[in-house]
PDB file of N, CA and C in Angstrom:
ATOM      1  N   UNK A   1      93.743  99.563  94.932  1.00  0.00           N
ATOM      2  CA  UNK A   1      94.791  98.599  95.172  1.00  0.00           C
ATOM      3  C   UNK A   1      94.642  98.075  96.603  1.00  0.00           C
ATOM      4  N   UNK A   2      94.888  96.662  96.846  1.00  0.00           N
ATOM      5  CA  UNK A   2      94.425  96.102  98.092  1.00  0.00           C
ATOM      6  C   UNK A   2      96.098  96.294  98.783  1.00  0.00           C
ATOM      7  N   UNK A   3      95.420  96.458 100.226  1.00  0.00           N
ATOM      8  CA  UNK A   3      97.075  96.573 101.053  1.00  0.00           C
ATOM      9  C   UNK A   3      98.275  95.931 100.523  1.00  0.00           C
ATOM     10  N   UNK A   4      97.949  94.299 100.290  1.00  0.00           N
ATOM     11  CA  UNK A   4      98.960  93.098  99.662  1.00  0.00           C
ATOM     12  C   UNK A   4      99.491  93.556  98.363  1.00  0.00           C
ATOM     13  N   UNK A   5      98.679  94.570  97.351  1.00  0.00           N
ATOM     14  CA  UNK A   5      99.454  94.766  95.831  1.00  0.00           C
ATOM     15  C   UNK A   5      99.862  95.950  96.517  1.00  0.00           C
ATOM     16  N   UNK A   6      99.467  97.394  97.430  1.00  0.00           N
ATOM     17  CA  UNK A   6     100.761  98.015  97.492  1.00  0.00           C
ATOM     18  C   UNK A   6     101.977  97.746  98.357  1.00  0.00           C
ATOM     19  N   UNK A   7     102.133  96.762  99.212  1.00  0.00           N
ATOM     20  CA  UNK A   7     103.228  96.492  99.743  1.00  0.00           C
ATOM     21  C   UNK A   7     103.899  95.736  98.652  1.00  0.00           C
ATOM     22  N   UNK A   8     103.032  94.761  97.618  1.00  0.00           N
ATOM     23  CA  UNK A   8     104.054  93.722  96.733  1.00  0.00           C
ATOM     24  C   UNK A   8     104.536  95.038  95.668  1.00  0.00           C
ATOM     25  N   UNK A   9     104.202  96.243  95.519  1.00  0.00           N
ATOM     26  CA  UNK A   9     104.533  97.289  94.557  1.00  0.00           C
ATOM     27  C   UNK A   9     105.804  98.150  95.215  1.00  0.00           C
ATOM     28  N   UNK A  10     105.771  98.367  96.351  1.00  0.00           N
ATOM     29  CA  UNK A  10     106.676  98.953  96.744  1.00  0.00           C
ATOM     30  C   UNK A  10     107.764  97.576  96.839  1.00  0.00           C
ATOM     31  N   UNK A  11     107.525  96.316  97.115  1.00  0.00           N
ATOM     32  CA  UNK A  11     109.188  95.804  96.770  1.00  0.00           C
ATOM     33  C   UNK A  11     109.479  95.442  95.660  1.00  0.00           C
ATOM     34  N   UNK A  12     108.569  95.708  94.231  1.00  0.00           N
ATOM     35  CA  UNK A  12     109.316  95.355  93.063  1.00  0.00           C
ATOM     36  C   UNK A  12     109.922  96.802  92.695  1.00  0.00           C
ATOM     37  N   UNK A  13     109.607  98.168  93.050  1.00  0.00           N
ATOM     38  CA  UNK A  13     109.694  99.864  93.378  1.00  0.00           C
ATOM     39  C   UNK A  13     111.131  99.449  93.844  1.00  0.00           C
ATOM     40  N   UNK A  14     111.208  99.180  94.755  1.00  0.00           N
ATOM     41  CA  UNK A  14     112.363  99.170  95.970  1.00  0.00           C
ATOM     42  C   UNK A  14     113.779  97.971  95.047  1.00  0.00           C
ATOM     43  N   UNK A  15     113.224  97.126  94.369  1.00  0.00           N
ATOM     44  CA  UNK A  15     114.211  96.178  93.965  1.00  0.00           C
ATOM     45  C   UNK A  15     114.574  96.743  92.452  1.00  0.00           C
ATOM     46  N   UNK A  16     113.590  97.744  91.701  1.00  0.00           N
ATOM     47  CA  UNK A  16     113.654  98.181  90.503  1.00  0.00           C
ATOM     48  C   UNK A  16     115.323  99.310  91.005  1.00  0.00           C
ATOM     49  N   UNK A  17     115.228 100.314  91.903  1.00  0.00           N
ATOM     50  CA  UNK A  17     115.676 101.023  92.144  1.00  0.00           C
ATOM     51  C   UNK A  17     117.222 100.910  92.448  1.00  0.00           C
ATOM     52  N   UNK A  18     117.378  99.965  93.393  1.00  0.00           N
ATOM     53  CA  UNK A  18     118.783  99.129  93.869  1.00  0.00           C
ATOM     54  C   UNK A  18     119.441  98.671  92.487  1.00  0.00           C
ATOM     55  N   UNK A  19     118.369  98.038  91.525  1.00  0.00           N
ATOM     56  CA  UNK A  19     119.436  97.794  90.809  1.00  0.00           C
ATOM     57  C   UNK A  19     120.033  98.666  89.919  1.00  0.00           C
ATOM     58  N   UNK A  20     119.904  99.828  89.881  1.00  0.00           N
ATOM     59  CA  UNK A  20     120.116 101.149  88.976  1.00  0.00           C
ATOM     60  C   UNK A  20     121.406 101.884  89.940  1.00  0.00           C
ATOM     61  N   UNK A  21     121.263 100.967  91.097  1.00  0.00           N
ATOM     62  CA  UNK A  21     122.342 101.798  92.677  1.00  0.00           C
ATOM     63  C   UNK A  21     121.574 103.097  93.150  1.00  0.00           C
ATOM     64  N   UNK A  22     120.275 103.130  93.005  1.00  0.00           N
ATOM     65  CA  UNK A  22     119.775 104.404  94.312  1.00  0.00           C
ATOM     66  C   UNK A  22     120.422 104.245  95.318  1.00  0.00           C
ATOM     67  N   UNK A  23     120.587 105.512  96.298  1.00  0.00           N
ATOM     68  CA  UNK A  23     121.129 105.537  97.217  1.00  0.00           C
ATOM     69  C   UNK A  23     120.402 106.488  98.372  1.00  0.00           C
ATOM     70  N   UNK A  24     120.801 106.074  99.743  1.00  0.00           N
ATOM     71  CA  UNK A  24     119.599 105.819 100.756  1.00  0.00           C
ATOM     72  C   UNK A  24     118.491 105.373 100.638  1.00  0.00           C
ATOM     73  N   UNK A  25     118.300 105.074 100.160  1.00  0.00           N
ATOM     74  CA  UNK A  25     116.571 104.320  99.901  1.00  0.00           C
ATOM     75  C   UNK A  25     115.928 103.803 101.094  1.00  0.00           C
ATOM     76  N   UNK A  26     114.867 104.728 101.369  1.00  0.00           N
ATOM     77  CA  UNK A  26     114.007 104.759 102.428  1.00  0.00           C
ATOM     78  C   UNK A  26     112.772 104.580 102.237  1.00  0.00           C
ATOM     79  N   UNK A  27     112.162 103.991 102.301  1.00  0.00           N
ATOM     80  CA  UNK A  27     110.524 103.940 102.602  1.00  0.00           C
ATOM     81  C   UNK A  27     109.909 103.822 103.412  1.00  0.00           C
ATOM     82  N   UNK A  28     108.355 104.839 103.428  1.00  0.00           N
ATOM     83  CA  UNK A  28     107.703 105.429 104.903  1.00  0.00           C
ATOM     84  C   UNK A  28     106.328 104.849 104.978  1.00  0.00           C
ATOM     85  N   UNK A  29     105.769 104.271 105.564  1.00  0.00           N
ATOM     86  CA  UNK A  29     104.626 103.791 105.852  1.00  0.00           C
ATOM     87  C   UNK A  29     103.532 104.748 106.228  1.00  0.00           C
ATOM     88  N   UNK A  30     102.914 105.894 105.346  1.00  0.00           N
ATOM     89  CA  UNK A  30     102.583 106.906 105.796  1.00  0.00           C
ATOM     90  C   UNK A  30     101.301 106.612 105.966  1.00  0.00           C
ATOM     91  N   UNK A  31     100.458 105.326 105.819  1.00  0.00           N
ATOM     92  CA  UNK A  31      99.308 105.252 105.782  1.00  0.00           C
ATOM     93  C   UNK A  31      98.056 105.546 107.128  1.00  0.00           C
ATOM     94  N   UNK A  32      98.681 105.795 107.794  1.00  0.00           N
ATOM     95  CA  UNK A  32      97.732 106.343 109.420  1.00  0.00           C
ATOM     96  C   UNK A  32      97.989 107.849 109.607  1.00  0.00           C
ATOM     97  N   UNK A  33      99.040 108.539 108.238  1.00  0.00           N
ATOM     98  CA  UNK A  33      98.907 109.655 108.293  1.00  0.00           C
ATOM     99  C   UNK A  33      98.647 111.410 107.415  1.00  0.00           C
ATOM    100  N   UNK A  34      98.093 109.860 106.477  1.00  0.00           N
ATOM    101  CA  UNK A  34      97.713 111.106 105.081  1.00  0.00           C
ATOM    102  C   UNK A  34      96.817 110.424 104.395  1.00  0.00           C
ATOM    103  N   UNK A  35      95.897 110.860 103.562  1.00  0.00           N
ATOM    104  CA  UNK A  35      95.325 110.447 102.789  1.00  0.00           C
ATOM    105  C   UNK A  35      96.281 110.461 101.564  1.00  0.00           C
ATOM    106  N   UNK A  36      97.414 110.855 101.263  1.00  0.00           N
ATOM    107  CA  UNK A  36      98.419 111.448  99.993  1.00  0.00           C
ATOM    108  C   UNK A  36      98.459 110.021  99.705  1.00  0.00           C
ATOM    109  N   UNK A  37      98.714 109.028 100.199  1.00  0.00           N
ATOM    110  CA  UNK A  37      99.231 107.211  99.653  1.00  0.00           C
ATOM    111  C   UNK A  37      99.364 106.903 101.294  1.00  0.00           C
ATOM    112  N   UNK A  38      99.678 105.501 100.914  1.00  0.00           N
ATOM    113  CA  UNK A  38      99.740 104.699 101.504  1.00  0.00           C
ATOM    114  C   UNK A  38     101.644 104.375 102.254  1.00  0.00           C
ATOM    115  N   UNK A  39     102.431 104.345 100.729  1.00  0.00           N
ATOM    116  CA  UNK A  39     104.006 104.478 101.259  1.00  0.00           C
ATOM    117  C   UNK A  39     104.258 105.842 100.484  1.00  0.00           C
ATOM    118  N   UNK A  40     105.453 106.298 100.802  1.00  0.00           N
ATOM    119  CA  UNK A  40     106.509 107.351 100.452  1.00  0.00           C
ATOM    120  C   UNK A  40     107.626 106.411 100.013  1.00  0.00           C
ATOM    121  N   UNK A  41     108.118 106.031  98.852  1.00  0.00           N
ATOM    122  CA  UNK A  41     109.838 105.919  98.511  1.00  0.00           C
ATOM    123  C   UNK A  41     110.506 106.919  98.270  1.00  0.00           C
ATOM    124  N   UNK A  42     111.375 107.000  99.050  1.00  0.00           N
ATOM    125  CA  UNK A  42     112.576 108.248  98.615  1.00  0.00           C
ATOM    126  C   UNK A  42     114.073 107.467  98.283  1.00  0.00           C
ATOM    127  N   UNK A  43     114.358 108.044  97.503  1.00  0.00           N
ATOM    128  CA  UNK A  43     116.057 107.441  97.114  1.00  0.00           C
ATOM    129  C   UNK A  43     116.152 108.696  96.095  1.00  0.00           C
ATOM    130  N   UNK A  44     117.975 108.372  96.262  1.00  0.00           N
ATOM    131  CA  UNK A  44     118.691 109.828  95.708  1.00  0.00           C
ATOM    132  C   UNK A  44     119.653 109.287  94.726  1.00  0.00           C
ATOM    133  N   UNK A  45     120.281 110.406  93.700  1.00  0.00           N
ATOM    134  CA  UNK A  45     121.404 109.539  93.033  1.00  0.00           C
ATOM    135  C   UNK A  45     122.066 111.092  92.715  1.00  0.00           C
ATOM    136  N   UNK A  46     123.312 110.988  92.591  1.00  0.00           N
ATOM    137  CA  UNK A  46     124.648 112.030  92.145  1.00  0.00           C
ATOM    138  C   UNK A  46     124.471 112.462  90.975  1.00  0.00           C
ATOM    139  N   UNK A  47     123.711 111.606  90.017  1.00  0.00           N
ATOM    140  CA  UNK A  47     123.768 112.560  88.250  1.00  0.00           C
ATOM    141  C   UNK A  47     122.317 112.640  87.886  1.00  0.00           C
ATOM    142  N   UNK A  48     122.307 113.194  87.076  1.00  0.00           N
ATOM    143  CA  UNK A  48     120.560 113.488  86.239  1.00  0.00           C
ATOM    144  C   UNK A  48     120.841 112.118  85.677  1.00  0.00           C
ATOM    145  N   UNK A  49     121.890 111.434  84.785  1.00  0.00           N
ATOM    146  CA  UNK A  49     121.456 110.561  84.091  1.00  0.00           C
ATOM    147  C   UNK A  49     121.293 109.279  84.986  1.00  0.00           C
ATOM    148  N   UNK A  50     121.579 109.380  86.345  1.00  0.00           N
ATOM    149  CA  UNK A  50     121.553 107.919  86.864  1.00  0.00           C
ATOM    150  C   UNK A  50     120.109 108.123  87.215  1.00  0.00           C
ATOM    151  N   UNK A  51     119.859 109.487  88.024  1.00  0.00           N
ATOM    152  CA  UNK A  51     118.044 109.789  88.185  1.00  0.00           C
ATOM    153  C   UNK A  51     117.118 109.036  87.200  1.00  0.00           C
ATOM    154  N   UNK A  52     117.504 109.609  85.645  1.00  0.00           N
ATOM    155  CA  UNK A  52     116.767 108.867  84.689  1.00  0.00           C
ATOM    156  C   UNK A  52     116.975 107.456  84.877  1.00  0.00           C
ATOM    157  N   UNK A  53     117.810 107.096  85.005  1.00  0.00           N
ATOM    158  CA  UNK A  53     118.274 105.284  84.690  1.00  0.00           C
ATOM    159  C   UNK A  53     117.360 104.406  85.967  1.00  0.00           C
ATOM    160  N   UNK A  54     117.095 105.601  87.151  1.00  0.00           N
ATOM    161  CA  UNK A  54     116.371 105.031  88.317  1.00  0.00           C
ATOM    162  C   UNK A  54     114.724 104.534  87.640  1.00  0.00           C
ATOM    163  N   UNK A  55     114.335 106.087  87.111  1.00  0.00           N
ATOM    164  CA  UNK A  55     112.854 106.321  86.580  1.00  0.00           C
ATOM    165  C   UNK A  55     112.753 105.344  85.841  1.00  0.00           C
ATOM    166  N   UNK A  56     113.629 105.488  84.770  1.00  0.00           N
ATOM    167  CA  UNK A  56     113.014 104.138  83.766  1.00  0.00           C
ATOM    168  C   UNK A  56     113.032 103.075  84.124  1.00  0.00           C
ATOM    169  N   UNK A  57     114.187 102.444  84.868  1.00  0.00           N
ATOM    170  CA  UNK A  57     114.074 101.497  85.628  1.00  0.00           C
ATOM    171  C   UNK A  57     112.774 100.872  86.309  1.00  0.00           C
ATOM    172  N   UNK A  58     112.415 101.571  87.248  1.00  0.00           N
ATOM    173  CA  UNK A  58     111.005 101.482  88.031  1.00  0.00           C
ATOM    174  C   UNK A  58     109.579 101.281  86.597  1.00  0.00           C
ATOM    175  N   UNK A  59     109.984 102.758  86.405  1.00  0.00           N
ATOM    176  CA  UNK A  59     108.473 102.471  85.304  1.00  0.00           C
ATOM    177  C   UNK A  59     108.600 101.203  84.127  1.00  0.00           C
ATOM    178  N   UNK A  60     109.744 100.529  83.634  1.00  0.00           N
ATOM    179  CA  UNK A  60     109.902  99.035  82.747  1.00  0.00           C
ATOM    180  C   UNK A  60     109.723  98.113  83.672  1.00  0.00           C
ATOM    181  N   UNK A  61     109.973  98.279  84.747  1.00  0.00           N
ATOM    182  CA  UNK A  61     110.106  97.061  85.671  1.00  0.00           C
ATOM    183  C   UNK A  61     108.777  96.866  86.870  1.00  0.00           C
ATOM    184  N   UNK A  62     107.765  97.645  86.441  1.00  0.00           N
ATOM    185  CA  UNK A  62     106.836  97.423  87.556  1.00  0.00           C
ATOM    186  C   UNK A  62     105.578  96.953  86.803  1.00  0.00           C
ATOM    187  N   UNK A  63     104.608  96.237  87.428  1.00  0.00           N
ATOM    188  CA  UNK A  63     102.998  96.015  86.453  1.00  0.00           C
ATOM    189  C   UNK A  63     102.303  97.226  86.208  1.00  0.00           C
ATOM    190  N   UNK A  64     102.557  98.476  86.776  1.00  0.00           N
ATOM    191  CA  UNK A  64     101.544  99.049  86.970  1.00  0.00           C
ATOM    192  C   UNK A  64     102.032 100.641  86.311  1.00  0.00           C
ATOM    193  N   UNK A  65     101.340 101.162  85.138  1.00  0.00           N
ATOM    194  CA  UNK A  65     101.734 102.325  85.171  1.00  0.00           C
ATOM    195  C   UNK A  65     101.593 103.219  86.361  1.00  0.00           C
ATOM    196  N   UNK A  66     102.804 104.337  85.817  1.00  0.00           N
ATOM    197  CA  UNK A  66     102.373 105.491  86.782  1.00  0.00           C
ATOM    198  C   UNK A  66     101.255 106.265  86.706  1.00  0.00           C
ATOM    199  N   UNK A  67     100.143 106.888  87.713  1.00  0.00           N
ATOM    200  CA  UNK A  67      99.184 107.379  86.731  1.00  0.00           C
ATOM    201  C   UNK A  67      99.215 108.811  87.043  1.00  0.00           C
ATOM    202  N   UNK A  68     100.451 109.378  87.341  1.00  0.00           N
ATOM    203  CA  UNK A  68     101.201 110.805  87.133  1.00  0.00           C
ATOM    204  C   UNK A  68     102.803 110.965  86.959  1.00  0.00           C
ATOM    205  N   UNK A  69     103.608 111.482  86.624  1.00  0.00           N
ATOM    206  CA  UNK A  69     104.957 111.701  86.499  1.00  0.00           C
ATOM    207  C   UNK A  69     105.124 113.453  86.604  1.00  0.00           C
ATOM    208  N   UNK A  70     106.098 113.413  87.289  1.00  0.00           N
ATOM    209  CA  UNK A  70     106.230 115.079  87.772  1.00  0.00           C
ATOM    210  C   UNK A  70     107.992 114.985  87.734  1.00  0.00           C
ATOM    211  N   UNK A  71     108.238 116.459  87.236  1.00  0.00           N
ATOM    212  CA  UNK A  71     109.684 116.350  87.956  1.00  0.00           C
ATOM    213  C   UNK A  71     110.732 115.434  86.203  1.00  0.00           C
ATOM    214  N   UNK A  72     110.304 114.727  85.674  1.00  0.00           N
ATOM    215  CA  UNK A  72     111.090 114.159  84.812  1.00  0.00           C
ATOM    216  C   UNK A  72     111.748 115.103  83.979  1.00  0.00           C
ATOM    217  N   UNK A  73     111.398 115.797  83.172  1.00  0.00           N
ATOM    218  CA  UNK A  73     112.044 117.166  81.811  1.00  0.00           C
ATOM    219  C   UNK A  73     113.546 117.355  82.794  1.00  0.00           C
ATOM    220  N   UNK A  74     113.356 118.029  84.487  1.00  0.00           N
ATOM    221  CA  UNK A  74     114.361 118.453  85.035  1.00  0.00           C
ATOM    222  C   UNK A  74     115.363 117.631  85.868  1.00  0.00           C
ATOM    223  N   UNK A  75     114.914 116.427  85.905  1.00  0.00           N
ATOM    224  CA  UNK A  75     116.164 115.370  86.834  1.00  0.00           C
ATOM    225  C   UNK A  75     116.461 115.893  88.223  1.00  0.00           C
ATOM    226  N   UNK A  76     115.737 117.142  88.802  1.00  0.00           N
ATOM    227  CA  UNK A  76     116.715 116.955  90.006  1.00  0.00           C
ATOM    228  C   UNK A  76     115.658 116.308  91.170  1.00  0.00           C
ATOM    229  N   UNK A  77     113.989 116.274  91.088  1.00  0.00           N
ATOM    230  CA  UNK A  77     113.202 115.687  92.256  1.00  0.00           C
ATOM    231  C   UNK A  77     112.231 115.213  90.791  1.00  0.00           C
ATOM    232  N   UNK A  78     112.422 113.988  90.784  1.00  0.00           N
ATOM    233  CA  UNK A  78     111.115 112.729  89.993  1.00  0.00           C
ATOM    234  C   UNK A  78     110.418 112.506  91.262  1.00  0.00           C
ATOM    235  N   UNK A  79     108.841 112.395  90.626  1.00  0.00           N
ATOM    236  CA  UNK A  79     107.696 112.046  91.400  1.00  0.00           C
ATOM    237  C   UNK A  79     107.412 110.987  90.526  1.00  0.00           C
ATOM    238  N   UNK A  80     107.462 109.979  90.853  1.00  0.00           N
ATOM    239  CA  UNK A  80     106.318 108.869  90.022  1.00  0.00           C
ATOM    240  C   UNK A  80     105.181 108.847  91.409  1.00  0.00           C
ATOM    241  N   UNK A  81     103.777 108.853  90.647  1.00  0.00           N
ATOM    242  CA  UNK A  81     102.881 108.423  91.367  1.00  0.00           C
ATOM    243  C   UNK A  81     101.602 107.372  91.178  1.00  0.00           C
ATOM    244  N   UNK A  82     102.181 106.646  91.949  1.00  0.00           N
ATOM    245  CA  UNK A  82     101.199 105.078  91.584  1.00  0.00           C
ATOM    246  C   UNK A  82     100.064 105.228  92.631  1.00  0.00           C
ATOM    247  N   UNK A  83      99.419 106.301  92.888  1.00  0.00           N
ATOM    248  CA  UNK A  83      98.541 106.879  93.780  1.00  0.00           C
ATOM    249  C   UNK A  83      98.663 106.462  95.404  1.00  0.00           C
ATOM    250  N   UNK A  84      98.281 104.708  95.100  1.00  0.00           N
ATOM    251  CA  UNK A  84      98.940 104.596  96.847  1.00  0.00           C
ATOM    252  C   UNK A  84     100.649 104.213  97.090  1.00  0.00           C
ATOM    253  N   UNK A  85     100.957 104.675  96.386  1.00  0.00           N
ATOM    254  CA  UNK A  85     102.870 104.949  96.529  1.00  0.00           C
ATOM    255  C   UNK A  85     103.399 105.473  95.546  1.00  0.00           C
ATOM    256  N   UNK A  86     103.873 106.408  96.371  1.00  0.00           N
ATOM    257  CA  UNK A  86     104.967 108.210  95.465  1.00  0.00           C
ATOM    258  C   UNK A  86     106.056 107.649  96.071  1.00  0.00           C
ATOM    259  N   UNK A  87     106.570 107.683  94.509  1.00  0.00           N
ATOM    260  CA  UNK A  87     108.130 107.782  94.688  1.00  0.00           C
ATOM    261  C   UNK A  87     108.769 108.892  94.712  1.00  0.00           C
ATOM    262  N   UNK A  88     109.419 109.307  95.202  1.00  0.00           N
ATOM    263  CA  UNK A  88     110.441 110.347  95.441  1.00  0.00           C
ATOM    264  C   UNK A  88     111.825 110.301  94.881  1.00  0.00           C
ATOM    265  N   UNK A  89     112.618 110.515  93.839  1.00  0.00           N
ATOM    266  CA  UNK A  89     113.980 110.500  93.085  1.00  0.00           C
ATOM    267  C   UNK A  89     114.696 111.660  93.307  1.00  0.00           C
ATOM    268  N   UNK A  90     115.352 111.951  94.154  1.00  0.00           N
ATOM    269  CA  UNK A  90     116.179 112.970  94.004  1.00  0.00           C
ATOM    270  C   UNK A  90     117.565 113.562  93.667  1.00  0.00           C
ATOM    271  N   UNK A  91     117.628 114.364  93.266  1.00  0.00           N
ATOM    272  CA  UNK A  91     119.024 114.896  93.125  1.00  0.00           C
ATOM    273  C   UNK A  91     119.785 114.879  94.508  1.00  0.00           C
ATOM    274  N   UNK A  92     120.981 114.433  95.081  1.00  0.00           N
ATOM    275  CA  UNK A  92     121.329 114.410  96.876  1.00  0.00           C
ATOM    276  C   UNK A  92     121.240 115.639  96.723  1.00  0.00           C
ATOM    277  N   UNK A  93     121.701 116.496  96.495  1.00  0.00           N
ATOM    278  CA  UNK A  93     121.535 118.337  96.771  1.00  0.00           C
ATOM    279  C   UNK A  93     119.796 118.554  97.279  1.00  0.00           C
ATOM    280  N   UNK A  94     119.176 118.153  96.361  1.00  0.00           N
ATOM    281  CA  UNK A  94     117.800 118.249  96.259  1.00  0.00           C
ATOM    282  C   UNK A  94     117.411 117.684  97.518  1.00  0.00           C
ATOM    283  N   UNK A  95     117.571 116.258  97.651  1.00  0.00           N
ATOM    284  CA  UNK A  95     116.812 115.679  98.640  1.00  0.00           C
ATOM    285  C   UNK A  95     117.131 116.447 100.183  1.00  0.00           C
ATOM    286  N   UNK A  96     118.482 117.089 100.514  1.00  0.00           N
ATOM    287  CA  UNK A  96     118.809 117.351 101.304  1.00  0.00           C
ATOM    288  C   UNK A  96     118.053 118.815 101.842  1.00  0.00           C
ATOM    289  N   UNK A  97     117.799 119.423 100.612  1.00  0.00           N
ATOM    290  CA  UNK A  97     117.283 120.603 101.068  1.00  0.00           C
ATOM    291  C   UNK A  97     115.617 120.930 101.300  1.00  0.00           C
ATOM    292  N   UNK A  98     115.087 119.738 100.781  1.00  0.00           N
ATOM    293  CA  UNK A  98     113.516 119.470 101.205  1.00  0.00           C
ATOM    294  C   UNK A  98     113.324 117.872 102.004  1.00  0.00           C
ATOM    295  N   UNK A  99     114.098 117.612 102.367  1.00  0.00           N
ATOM    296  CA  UNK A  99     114.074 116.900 103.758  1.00  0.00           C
ATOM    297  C   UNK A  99     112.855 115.874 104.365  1.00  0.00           C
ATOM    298  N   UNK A 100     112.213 115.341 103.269  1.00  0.00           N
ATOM    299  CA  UNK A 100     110.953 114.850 103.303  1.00  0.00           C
ATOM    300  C   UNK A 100     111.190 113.946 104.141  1.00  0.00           C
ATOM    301  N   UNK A 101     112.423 113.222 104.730  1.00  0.00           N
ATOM    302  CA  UNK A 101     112.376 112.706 106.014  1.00  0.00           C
ATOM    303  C   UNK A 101     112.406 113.212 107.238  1.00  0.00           C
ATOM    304  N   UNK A 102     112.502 114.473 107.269  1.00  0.00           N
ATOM    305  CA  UNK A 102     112.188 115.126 108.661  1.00  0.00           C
ATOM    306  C   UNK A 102     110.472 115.228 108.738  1.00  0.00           C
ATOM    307  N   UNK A 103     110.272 116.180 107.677  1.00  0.00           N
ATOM    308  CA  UNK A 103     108.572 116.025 107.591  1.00  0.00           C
ATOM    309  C   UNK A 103     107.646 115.229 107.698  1.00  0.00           C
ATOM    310  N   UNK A 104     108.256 113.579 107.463  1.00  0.00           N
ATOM    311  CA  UNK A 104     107.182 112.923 107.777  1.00  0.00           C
ATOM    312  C   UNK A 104     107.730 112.051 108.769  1.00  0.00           C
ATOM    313  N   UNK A 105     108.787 112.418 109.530  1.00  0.00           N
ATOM    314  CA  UNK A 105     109.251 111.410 111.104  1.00  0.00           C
ATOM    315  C   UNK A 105     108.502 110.558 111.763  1.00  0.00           C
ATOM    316  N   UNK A 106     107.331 110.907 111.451  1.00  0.00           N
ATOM    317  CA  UNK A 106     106.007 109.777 112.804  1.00  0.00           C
ATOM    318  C   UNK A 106     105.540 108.744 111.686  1.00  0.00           C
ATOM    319  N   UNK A 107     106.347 108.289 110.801  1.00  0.00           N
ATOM    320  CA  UNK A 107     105.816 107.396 109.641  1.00  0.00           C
ATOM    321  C   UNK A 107     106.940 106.059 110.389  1.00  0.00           C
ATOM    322  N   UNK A 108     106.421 104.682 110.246  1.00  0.00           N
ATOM    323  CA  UNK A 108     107.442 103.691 110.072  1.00  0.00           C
ATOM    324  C   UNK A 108     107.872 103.823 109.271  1.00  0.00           C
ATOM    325  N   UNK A 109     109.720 103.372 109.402  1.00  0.00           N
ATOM    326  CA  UNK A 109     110.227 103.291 107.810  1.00  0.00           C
ATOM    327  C   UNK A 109     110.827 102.085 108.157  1.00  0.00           C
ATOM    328  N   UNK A 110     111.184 101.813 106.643  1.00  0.00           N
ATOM    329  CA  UNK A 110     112.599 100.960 106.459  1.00  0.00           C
ATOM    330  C   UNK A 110     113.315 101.146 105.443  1.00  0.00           C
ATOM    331  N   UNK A 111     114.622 101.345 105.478  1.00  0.00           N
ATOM    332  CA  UNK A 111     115.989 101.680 104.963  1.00  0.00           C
ATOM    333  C   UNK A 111     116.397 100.747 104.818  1.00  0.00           C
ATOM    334  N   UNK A 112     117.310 100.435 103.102  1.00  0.00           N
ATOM    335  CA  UNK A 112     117.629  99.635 102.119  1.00  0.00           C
ATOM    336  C   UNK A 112     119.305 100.281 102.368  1.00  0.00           C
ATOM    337  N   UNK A 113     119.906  99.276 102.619  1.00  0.00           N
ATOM    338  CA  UNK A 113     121.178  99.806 102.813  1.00  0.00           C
ATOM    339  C   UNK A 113     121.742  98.247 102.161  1.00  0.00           C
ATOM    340  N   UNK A 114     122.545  98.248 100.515  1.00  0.00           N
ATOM    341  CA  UNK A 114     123.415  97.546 100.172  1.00  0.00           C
ATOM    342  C   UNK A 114     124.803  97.802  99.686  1.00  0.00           C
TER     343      UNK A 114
END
């Protein structure tokens, strides 16, 4: 994927998500510091079923399958991984207690706040 389709992937990712109401929705520009991808999306939601409503959301609404899914059977941390951008879905309990924004702090982000 060329730089231009994963940045245009992370804002149809990022616009799939909002409209389901994720909440905090952050994304990290991790690319000068992992080979893991290119971005990190993280966003959280209060129920398993809004989690799901996020996932499906993203995966109907994007060009590109995922070409891993982790985390779905249990609702509380979804991984979609579009290799150069992992999404992150969490349960807020969940997200809070693995903190993947402390861990990757030296990343640019930008935060979706509507």
């Amino acid at each position: 994927m060329t730089p231009k389709q994963s940045s245009e992937l992370v804002q149809n990712i990022v616009d799939c998500a909002i409209e389901k109401k994720a909440e905090k929705l952050l994304v990290l520009d991790v690319y000068n510091l992992t080979t893991l991808a290119d971005y990190f999306i993280i966003c959280s939601a209060n129920t398993e079923p809004q989690i799901k409503a996020i996932c499906d959301n993203i995966r109907r609404g994007t060009p590109h399958k995922p070409w891993h899914i982790e985390g779905y059977e249990k609702l509380s941390w979804v991984l979609l991984d579009y290799v150069d951008v992992l999404v992150h879905v969490f349960r807020t309990e969940e997200r809070g207690y693995y903190n993947l924004e402390k861990l990757w702090d030296d990343a640019p982000k930008k935060e979706y706040d509507y």
